[in-house]
PDB file of N, CA and C in Angstrom:
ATOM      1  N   UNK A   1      93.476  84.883 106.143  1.00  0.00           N
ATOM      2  CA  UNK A   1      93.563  86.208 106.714  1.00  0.00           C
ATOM      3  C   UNK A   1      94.351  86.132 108.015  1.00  0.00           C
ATOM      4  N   UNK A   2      95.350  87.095 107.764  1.00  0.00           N
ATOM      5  CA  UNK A   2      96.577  86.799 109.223  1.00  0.00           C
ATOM      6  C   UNK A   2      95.727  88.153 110.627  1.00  0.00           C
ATOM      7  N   UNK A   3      95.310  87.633 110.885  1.00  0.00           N
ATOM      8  CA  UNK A   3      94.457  88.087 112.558  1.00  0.00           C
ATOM      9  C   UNK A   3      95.416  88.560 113.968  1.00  0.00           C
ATOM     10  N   UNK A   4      96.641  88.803 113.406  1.00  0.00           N
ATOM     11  CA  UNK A   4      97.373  89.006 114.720  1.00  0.00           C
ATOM     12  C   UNK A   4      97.955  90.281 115.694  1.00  0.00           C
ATOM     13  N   UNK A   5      97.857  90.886 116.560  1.00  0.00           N
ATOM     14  CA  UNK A   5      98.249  91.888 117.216  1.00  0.00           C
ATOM     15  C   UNK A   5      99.223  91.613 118.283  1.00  0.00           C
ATOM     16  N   UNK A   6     100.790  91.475 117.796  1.00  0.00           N
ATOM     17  CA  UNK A   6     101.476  91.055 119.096  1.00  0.00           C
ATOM     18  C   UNK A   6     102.240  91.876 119.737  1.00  0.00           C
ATOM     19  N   UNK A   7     102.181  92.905 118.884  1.00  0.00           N
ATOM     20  CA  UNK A   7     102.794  93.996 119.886  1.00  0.00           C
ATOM     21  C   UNK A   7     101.497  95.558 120.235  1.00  0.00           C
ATOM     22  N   UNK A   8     101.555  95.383 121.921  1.00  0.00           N
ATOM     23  CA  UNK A   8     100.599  95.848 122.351  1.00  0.00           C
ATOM     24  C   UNK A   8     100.805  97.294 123.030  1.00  0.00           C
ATOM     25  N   UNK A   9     101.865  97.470 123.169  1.00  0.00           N
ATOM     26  CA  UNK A   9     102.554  98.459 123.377  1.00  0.00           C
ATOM     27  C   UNK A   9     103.175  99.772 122.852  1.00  0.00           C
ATOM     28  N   UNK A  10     104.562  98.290 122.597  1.00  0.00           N
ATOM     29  CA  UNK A  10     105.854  99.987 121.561  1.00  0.00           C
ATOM     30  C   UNK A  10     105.641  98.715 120.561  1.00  0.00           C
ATOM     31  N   UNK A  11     106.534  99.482 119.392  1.00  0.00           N
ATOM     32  CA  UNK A  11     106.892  98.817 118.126  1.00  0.00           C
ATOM     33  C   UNK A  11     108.098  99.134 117.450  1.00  0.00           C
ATOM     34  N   UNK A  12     108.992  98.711 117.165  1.00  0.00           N
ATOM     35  CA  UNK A  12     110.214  98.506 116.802  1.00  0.00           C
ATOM     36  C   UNK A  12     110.175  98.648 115.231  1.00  0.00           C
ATOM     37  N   UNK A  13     111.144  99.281 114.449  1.00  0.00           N
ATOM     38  CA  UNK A  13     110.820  99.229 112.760  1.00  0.00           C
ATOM     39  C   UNK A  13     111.095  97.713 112.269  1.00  0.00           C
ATOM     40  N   UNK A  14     111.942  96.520 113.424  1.00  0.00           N
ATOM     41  CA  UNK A  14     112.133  95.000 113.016  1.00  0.00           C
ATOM     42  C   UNK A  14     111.182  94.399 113.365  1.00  0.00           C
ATOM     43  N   UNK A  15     110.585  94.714 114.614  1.00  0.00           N
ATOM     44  CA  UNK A  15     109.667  94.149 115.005  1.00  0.00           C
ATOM     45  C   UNK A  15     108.104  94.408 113.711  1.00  0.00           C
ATOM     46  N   UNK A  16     107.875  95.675 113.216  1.00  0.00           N
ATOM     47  CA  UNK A  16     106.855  96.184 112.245  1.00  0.00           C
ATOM     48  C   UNK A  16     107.473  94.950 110.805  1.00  0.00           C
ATOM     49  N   UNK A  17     108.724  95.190 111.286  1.00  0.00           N
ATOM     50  CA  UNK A  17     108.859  94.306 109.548  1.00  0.00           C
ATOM     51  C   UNK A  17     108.825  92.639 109.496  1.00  0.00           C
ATOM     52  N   UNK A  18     109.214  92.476 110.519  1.00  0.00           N
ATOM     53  CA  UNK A  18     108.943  90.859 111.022  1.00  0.00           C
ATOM     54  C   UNK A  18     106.619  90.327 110.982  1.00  0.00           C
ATOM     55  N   UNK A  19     106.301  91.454 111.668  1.00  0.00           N
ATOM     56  CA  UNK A  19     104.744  91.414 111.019  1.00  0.00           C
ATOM     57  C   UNK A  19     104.203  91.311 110.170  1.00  0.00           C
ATOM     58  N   UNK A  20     105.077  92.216 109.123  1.00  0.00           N
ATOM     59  CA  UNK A  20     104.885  92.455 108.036  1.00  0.00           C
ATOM     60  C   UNK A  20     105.317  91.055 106.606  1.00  0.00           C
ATOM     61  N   UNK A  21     105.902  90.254 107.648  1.00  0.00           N
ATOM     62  CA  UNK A  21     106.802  89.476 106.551  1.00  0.00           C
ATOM     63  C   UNK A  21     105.622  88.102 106.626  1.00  0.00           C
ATOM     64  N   UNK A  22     104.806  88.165 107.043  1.00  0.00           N
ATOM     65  CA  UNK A  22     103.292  87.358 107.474  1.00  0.00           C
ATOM     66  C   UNK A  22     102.014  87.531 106.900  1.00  0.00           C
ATOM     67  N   UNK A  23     102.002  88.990 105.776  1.00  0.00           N
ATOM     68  CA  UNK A  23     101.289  88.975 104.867  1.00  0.00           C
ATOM     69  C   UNK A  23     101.598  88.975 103.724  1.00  0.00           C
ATOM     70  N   UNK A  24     100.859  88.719 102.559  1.00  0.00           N
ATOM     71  CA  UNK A  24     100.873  89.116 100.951  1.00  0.00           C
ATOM     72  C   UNK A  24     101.655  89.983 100.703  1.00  0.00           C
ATOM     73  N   UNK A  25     102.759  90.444 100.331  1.00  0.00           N
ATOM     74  CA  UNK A  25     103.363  91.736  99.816  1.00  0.00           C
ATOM     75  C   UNK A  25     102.294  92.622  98.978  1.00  0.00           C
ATOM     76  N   UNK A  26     101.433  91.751  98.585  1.00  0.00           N
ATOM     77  CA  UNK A  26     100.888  93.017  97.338  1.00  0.00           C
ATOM     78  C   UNK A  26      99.702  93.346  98.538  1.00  0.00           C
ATOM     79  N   UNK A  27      99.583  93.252  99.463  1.00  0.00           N
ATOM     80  CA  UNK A  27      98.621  93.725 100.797  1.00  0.00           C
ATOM     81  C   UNK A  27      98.636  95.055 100.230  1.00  0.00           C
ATOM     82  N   UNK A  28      97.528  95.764 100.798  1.00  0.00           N
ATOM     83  CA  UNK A  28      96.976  97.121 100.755  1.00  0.00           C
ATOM     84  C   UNK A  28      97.968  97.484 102.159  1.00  0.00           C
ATOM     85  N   UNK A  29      98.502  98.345 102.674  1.00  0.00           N
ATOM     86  CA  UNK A  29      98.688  99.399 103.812  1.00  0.00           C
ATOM     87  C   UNK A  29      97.899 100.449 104.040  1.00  0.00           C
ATOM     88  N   UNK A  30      96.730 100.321 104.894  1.00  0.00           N
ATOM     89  CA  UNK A  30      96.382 101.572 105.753  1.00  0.00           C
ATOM     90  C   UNK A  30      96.027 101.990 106.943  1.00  0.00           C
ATOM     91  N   UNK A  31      95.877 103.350 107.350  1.00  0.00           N
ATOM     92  CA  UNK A  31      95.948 103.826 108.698  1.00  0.00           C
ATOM     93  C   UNK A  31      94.118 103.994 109.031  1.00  0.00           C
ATOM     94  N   UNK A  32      94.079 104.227 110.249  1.00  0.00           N
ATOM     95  CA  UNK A  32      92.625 104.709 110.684  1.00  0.00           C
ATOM     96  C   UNK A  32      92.280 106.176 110.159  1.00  0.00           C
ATOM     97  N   UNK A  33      91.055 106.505 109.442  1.00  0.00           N
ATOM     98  CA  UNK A  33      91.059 107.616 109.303  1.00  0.00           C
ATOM     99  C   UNK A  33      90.428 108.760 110.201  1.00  0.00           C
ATOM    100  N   UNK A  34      90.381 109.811 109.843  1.00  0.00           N
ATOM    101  CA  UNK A  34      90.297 111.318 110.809  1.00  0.00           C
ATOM    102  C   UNK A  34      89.271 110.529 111.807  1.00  0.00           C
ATOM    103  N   UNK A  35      88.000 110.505 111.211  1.00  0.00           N
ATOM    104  CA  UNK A  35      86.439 110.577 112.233  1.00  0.00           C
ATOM    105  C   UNK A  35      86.245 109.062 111.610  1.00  0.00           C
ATOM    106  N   UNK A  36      86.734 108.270 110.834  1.00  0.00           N
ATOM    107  CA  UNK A  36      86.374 107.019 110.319  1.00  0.00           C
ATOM    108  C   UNK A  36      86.725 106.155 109.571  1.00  0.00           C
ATOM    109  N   UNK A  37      86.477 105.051 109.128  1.00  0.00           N
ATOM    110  CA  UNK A  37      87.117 104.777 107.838  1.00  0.00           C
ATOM    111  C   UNK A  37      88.322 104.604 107.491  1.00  0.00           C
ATOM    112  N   UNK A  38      88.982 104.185 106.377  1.00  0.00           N
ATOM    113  CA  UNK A  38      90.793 104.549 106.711  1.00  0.00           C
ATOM    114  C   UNK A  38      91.245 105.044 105.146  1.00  0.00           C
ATOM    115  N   UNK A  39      92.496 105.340 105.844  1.00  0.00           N
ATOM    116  CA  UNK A  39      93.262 106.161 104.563  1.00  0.00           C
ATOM    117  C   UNK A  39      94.620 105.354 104.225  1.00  0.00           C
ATOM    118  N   UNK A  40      95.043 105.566 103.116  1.00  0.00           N
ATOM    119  CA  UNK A  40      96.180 105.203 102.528  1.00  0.00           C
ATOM    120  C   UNK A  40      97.651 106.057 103.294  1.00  0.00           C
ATOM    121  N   UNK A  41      98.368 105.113 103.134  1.00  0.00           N
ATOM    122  CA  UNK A  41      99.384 105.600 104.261  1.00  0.00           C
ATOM    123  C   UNK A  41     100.520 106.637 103.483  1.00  0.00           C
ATOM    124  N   UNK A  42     101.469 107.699 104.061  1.00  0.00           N
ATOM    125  CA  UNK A  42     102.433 108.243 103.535  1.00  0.00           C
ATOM    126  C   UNK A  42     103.279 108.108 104.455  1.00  0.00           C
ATOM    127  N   UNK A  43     104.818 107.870 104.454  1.00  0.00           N
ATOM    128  CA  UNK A  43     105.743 107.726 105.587  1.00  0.00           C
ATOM    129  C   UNK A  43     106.922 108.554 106.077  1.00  0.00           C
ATOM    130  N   UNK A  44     106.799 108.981 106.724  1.00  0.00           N
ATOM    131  CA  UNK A  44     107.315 110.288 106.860  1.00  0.00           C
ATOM    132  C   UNK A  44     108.917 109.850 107.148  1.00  0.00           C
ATOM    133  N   UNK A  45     110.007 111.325 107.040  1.00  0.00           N
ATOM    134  CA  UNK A  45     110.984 110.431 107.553  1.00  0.00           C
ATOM    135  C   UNK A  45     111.402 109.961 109.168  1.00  0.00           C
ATOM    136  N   UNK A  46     112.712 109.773 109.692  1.00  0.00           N
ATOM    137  CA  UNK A  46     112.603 109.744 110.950  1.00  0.00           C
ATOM    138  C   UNK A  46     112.146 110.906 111.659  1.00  0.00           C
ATOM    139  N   UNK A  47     111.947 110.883 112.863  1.00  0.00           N
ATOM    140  CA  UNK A  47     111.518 112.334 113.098  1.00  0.00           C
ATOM    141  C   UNK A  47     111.437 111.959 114.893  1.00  0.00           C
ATOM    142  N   UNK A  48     112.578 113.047 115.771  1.00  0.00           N
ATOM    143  CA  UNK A  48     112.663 112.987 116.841  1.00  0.00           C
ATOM    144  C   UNK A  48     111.272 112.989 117.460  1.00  0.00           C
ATOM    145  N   UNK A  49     110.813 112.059 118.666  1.00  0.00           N
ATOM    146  CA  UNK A  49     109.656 112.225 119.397  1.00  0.00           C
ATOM    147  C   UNK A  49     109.885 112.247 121.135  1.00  0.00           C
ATOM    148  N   UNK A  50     108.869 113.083 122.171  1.00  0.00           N
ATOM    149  CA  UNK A  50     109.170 112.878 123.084  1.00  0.00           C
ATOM    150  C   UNK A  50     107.937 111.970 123.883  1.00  0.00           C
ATOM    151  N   UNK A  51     108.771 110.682 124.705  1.00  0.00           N
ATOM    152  CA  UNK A  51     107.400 109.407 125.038  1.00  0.00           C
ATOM    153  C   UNK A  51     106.871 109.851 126.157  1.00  0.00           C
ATOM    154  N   UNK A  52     105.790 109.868 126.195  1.00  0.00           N
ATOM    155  CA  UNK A  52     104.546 109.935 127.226  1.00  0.00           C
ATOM    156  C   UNK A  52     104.040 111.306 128.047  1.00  0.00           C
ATOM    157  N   UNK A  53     104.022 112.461 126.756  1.00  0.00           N
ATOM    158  CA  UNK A  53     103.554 113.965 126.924  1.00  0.00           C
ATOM    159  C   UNK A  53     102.636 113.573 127.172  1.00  0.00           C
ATOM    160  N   UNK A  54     101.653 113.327 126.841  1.00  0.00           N
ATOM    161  CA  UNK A  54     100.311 113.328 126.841  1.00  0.00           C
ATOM    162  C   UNK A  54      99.583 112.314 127.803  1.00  0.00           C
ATOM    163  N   UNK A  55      98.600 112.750 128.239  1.00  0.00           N
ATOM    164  CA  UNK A  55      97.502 111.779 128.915  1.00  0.00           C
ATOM    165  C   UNK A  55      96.035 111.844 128.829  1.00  0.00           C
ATOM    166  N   UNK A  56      95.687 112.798 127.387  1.00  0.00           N
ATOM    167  CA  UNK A  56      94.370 112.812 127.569  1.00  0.00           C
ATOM    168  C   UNK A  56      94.133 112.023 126.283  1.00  0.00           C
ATOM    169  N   UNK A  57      92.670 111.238 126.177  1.00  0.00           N
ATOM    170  CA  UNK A  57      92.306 110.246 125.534  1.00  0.00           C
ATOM    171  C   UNK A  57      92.697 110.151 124.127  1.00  0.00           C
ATOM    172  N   UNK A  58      92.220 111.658 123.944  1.00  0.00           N
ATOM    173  CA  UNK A  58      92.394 112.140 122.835  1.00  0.00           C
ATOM    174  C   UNK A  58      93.521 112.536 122.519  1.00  0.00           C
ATOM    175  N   UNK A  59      94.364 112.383 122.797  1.00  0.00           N
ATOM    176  CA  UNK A  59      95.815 112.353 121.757  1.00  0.00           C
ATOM    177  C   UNK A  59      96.805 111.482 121.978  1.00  0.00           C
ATOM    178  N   UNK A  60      97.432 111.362 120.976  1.00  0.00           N
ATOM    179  CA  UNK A  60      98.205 110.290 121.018  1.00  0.00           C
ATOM    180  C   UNK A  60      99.248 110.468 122.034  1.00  0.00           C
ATOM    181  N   UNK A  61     100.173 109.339 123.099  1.00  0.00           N
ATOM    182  CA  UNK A  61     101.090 109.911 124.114  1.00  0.00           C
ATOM    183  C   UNK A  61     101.843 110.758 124.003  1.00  0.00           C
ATOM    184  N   UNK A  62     102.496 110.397 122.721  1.00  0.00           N
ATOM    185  CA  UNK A  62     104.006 110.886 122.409  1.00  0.00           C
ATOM    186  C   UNK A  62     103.809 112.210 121.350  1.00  0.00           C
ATOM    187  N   UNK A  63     104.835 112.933 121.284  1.00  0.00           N
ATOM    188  CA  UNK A  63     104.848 114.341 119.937  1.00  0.00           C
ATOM    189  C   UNK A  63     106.160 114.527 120.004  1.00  0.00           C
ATOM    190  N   UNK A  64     106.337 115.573 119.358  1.00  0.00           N
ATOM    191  CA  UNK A  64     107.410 116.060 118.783  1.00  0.00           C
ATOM    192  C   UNK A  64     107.875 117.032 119.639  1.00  0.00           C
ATOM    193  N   UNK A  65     109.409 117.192 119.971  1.00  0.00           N
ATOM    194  CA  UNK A  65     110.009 118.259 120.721  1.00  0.00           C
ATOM    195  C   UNK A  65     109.626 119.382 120.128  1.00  0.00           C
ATOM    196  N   UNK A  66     109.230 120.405 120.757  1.00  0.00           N
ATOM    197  CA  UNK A  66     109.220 122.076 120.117  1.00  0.00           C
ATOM    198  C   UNK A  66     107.057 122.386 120.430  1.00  0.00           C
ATOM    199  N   UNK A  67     106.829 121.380 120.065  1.00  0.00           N
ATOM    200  CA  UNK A  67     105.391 121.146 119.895  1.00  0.00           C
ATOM    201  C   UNK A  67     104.857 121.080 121.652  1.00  0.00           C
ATOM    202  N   UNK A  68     105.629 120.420 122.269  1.00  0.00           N
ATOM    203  CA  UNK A  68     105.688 120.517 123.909  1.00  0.00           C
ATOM    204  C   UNK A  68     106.327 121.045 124.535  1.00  0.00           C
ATOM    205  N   UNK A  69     106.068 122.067 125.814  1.00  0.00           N
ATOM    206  CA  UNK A  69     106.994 122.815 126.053  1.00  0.00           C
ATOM    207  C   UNK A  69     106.439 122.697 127.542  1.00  0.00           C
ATOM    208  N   UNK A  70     107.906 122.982 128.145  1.00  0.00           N
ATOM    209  CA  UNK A  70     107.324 123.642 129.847  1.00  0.00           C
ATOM    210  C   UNK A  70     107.555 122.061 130.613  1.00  0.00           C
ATOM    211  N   UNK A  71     106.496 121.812 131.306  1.00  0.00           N
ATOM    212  CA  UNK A  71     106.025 120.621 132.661  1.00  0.00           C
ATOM    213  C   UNK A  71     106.084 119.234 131.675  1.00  0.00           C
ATOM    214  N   UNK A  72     105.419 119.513 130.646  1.00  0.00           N
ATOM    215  CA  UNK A  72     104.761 118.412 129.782  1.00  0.00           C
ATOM    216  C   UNK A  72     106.505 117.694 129.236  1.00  0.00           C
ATOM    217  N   UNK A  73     107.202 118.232 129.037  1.00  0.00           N
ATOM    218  CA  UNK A  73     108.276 118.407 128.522  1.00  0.00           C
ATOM    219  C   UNK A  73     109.459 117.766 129.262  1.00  0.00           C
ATOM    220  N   UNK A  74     109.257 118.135 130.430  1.00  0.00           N
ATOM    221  CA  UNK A  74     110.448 117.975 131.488  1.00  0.00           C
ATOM    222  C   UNK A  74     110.757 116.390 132.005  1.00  0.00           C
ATOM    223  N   UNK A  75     112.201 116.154 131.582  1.00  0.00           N
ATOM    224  CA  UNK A  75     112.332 114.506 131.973  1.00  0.00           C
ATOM    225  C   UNK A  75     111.831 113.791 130.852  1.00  0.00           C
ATOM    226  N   UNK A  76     111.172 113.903 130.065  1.00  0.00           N
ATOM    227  CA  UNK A  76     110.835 112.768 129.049  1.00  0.00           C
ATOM    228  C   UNK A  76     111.899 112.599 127.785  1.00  0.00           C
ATOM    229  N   UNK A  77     112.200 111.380 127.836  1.00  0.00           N
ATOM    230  CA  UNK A  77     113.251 110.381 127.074  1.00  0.00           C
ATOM    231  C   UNK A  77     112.453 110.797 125.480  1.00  0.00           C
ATOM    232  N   UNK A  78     113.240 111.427 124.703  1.00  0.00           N
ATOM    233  CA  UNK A  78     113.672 111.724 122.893  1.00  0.00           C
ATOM    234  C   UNK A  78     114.002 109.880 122.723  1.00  0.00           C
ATOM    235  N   UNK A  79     113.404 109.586 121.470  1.00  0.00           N
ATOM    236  CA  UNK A  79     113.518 108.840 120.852  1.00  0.00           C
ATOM    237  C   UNK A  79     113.258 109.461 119.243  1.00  0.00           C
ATOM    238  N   UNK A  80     114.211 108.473 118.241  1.00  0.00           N
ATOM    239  CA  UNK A  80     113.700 108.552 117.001  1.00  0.00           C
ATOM    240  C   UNK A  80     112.364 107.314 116.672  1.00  0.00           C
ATOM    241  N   UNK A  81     111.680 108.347 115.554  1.00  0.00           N
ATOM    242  CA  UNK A  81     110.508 107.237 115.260  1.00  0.00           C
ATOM    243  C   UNK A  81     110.709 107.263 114.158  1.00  0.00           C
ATOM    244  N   UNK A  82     109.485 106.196 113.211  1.00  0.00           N
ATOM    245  CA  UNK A  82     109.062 106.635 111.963  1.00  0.00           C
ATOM    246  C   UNK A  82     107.763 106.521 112.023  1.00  0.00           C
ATOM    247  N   UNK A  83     107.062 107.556 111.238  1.00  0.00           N
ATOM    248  CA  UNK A  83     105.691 107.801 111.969  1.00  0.00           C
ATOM    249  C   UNK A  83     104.834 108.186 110.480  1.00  0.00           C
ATOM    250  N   UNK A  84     103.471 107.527 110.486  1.00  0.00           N
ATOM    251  CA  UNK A  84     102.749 106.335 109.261  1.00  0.00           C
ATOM    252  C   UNK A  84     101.934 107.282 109.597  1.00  0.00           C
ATOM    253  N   UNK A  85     101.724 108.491 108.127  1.00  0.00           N
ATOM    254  CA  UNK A  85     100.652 109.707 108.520  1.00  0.00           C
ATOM    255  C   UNK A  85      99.587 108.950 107.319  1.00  0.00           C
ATOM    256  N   UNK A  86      98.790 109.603 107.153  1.00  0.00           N
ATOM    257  CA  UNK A  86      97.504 109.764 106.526  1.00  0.00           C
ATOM    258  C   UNK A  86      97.699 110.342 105.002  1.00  0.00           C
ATOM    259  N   UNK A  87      97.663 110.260 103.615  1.00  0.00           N
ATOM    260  CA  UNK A  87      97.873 110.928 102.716  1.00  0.00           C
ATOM    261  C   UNK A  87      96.212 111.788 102.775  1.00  0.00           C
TER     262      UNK A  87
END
């Protein structure tokens, strides 16, 4: 069983696939689910994000332009992601 977390931060789609090249291919993929448990993954396509809207516990840093607007918005660096939803 490969036990490793080396990126603690950001994650790169080479860096995700270089991780990835350290397990079983026929591995299961999944995400954390809603309140528990986990779910099987769906992958969305790229999809512009803006880094570090957020600061409350409860949500994740980053979202999507249009979705943030105003203060929250202002100055923060667009990046493309690919982003590992929940089926």
């Amino acid at each position: 069983m490969v036990q490793k977390q080396k990126y603690t931060n950001t994650m790169t789609v080479a860096e995700l696939i270089e991780t990835l090249r350290e397990f079983n291919p026929e591995t299961r993929v999944v995400v954390d689910g809603y309140e528990g448990g986990y779910a099987d993954v769906a992958v969305s396509e790229t999809t512009p994000i803006l880094l570090n809207v957020h600061h409350e516990w409860y949500y994740g840093e980053h979202d999507i332009p249009g979705l943030v607007t105003g203060r929250a918005a202002e100055g923060k660096k667009k990046v493309d992601a690919v982003i590992l939803k929940r089926i």
